[in-house]
C-alpha atoms as a PDB file:
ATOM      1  CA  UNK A   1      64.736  82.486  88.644  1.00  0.00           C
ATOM      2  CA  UNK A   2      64.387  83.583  92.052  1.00  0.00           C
ATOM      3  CA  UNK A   3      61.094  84.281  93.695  1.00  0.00           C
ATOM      4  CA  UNK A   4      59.472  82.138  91.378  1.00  0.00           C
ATOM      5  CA  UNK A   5      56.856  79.747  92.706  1.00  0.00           C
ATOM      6  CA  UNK A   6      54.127  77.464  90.750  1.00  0.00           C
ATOM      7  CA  UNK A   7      50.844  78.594  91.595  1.00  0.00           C
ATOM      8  CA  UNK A   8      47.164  77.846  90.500  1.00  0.00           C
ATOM      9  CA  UNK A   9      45.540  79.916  87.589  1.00  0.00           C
ATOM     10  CA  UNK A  10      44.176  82.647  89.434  1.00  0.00           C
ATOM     11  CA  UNK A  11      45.902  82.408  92.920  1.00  0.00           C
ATOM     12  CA  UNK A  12      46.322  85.496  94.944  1.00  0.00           C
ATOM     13  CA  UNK A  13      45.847  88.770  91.642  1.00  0.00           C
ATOM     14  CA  UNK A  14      45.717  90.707  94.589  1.00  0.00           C
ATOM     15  CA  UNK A  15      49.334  89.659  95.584  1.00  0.00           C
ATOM     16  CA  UNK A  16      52.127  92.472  94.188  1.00  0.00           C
ATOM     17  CA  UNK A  17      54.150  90.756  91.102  1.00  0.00           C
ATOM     18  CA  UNK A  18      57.240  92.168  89.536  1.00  0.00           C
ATOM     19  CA  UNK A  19      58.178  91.379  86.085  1.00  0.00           C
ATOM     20  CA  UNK A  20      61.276  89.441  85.586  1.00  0.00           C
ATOM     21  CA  UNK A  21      61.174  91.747  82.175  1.00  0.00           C
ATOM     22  CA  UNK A  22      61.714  95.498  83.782  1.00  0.00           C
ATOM     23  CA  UNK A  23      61.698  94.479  87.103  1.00  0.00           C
ATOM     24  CA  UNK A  24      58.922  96.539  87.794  1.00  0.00           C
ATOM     25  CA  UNK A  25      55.898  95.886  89.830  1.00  0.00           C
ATOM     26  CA  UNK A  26      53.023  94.917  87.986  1.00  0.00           C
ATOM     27  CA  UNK A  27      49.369  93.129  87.299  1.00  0.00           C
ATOM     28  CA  UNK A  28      48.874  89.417  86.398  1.00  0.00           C
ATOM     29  CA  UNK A  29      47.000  88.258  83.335  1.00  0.00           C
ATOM     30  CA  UNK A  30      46.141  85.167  81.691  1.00  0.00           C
ATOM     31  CA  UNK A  31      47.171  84.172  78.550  1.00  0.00           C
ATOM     32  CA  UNK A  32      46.883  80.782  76.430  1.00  0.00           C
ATOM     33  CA  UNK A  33      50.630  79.888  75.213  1.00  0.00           C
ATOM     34  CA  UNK A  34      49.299  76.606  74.168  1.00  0.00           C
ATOM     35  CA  UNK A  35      49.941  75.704  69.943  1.00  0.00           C
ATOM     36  CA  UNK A  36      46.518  75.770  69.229  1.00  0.00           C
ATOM     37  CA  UNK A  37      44.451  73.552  66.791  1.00  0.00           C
ATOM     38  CA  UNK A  38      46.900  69.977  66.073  1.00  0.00           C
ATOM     39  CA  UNK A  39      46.463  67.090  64.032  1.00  0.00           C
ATOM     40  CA  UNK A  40      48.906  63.615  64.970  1.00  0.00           C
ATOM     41  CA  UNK A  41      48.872  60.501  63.097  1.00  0.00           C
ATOM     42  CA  UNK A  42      44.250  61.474  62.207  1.00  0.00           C
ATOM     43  CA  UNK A  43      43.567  62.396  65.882  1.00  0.00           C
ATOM     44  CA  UNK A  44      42.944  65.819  66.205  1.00  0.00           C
ATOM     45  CA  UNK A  45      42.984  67.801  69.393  1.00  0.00           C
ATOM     46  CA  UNK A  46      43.646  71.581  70.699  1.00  0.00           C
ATOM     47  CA  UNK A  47      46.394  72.474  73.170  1.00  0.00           C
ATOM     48  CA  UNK A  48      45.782  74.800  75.252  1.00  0.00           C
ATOM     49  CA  UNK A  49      48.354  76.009  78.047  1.00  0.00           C
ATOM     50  CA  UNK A  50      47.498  78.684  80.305  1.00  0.00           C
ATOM     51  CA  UNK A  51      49.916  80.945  81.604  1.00  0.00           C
ATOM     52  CA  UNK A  52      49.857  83.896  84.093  1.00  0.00           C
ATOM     53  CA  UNK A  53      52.290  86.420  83.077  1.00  0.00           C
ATOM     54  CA  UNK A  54      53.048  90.255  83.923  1.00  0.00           C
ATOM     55  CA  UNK A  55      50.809  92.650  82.480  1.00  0.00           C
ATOM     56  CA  UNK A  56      53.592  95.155  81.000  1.00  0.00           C
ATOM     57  CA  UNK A  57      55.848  92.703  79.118  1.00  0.00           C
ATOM     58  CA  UNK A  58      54.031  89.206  79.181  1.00  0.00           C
ATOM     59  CA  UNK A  59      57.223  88.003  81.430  1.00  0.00           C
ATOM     60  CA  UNK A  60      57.309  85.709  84.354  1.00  0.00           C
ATOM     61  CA  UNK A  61      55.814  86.918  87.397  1.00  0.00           C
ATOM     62  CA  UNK A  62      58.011  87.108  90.625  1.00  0.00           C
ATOM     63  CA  UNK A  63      57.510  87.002  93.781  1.00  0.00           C
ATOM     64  CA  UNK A  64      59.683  89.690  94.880  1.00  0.00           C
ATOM     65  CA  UNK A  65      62.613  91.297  93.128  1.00  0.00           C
ATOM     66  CA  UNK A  66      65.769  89.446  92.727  1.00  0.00           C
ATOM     67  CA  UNK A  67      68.607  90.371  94.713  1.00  0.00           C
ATOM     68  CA  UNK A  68      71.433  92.664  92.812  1.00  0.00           C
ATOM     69  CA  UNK A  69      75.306  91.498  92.449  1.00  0.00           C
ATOM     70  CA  UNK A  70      76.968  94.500  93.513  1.00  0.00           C
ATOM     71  CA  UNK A  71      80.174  95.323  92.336  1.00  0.00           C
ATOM     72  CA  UNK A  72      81.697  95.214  95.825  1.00  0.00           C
ATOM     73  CA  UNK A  73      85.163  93.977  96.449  1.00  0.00           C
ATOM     74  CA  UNK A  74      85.425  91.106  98.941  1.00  0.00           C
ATOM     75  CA  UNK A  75      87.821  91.413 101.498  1.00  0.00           C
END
């Protein structure tokens, strides 16, 4: 998707974000999209995958808004 860049947990929250959900601007939060608790072949572990994601709809955060495909004829 365009504008988006892979960036350290935490880097720049006081950047502005948009949501690739509603396109709107918004926060970044944290949240663990990892599976959890896991058990393969007697080891057991926990996964754990952090993710920053908008505040509104838990979408991928963008860097600025993706540009429209207008409806213009080409000439």
């Amino acid at each position: 998707m365009t504008g988006w860049r892979k960036r350290q947990i935490g880097d720049h929250r006081d950047q502005t974000w948009y949501c690739a959900g509603c396109l709107q601007e918004c926060g970044a939060i944290t949240i663990d999209e990892g599976i959890g608790s896991y058990e393969y072949w007697g080891d057991k572990g926990v996964d754990i995958r952090l993710v920053e994601v908008s505040d509104c709809c838990e979408e991928e955060l963008l860097d600025e808004l993706p540009e429209e495909d207008g409806d213009e004829a080409v000439a």
